[in-house]
C-alpha atoms as a PDB file:
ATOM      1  CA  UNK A   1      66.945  37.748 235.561  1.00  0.00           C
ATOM      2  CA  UNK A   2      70.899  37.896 235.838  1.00  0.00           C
ATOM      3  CA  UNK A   3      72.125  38.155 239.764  1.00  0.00           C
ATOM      4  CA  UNK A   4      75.462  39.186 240.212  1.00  0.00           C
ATOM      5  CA  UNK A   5      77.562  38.191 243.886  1.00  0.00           C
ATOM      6  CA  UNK A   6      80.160  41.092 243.880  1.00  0.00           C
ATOM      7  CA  UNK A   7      83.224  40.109 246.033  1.00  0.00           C
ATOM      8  CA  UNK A   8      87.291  38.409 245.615  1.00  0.00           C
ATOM      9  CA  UNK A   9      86.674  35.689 247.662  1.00  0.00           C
ATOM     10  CA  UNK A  10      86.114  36.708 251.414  1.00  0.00           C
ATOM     11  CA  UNK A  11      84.709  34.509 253.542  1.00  0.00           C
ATOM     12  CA  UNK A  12      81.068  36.617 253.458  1.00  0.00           C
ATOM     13  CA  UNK A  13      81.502  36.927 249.357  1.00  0.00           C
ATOM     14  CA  UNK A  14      81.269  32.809 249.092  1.00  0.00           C
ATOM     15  CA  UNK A  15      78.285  32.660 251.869  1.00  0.00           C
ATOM     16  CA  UNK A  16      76.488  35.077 249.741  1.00  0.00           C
ATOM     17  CA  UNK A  17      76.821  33.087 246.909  1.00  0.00           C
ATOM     18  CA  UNK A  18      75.669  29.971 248.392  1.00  0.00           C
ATOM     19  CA  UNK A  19      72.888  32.256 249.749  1.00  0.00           C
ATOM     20  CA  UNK A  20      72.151  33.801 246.534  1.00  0.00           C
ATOM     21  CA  UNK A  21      71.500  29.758 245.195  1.00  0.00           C
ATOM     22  CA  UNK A  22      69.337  28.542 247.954  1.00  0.00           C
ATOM     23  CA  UNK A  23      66.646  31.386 247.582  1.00  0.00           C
ATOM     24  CA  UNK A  24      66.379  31.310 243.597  1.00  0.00           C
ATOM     25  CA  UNK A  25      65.837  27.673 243.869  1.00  0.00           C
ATOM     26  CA  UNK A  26      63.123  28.750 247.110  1.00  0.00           C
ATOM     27  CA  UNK A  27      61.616  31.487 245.326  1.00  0.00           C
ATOM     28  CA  UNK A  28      61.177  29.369 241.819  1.00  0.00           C
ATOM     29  CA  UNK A  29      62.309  31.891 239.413  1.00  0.00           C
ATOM     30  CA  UNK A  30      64.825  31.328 236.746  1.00  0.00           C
ATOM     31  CA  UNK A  31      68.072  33.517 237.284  1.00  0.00           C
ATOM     32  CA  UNK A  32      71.694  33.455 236.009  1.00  0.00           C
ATOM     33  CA  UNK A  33      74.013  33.563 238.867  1.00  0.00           C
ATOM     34  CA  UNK A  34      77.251  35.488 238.297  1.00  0.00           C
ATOM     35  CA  UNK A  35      80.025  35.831 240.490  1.00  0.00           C
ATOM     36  CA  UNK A  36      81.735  38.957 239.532  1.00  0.00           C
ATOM     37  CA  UNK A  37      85.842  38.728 241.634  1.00  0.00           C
ATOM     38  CA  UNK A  38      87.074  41.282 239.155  1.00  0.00           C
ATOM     39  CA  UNK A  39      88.565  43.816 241.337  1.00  0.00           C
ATOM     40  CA  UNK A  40      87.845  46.555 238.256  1.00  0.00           C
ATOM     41  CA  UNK A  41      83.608  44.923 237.927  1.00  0.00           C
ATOM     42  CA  UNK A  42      83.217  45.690 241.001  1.00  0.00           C
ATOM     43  CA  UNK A  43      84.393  49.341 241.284  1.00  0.00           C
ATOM     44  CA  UNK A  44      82.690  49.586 237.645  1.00  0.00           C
ATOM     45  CA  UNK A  45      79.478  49.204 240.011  1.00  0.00           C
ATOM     46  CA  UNK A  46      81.290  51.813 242.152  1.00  0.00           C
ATOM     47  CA  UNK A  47      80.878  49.014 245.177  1.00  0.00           C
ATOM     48  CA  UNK A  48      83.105  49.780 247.888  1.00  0.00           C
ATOM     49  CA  UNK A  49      82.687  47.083 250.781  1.00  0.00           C
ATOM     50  CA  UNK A  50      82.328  43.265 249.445  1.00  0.00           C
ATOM     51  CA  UNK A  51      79.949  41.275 249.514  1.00  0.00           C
ATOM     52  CA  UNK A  52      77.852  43.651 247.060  1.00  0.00           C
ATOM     53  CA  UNK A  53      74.473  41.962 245.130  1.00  0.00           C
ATOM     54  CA  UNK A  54      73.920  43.168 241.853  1.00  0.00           C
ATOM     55  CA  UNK A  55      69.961  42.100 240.392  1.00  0.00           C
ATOM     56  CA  UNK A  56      69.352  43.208 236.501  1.00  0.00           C
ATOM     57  CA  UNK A  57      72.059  45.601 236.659  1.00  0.00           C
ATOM     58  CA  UNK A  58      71.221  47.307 239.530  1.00  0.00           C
ATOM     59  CA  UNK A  59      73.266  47.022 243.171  1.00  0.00           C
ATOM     60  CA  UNK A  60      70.657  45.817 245.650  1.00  0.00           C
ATOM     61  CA  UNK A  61      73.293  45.682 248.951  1.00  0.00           C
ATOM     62  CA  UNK A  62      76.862  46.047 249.555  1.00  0.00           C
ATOM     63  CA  UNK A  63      78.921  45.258 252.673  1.00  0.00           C
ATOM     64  CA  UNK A  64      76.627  42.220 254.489  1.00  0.00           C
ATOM     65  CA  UNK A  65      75.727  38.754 254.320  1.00  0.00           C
ATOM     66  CA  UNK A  66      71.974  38.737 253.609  1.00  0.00           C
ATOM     67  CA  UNK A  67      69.774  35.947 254.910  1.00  0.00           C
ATOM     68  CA  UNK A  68      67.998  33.333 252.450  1.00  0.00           C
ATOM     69  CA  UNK A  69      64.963  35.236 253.184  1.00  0.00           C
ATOM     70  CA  UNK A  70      66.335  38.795 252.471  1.00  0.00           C
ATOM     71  CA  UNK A  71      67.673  37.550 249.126  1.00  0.00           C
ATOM     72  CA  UNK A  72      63.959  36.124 247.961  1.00  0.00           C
ATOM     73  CA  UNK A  73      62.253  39.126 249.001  1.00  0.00           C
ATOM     74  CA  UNK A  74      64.848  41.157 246.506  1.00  0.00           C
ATOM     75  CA  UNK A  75      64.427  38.589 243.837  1.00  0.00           C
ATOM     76  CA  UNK A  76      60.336  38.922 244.119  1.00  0.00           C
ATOM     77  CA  UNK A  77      61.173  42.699 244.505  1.00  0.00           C
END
């Protein structure tokens, strides 16, 4: 599983990250955690509002700081 945290380094885009960590280490899956801050990624996943969460490929939320919980329901999707 690759998760991507979409964002240049707003205050949100680093929570997410850290939020991103603590709920694949909760939900006990193996994932590779990427944080994309590559203005032309991100509009490459046509993303418009940062923080955006990217799972396999495919963008999962843009624009909000997710909870721990909301991020390991996604994961378990």
């Amino acid at each position: 599983m690759k998760i991507e945290v979409l964002g240049t380094g707003c205050a949100k885009c680093v929570a997410l990250e850290k939020v991103v960590k603590e709920a694949v280490a909760k939900s006990g899956k193996f994932a590779q955690i990427e944080k994309v801050d590559d203005i032309m990624k991100i509009m490459e996943y046509q993303v418009v509002s940062t923080p955006g969460l990217v799972i396999d490929g495919k963008v999962v939320s843009t624009g909000k700081l997710l909870s721990v919980d909301e991020v390991v329901a996604l994961i378990n999707g």
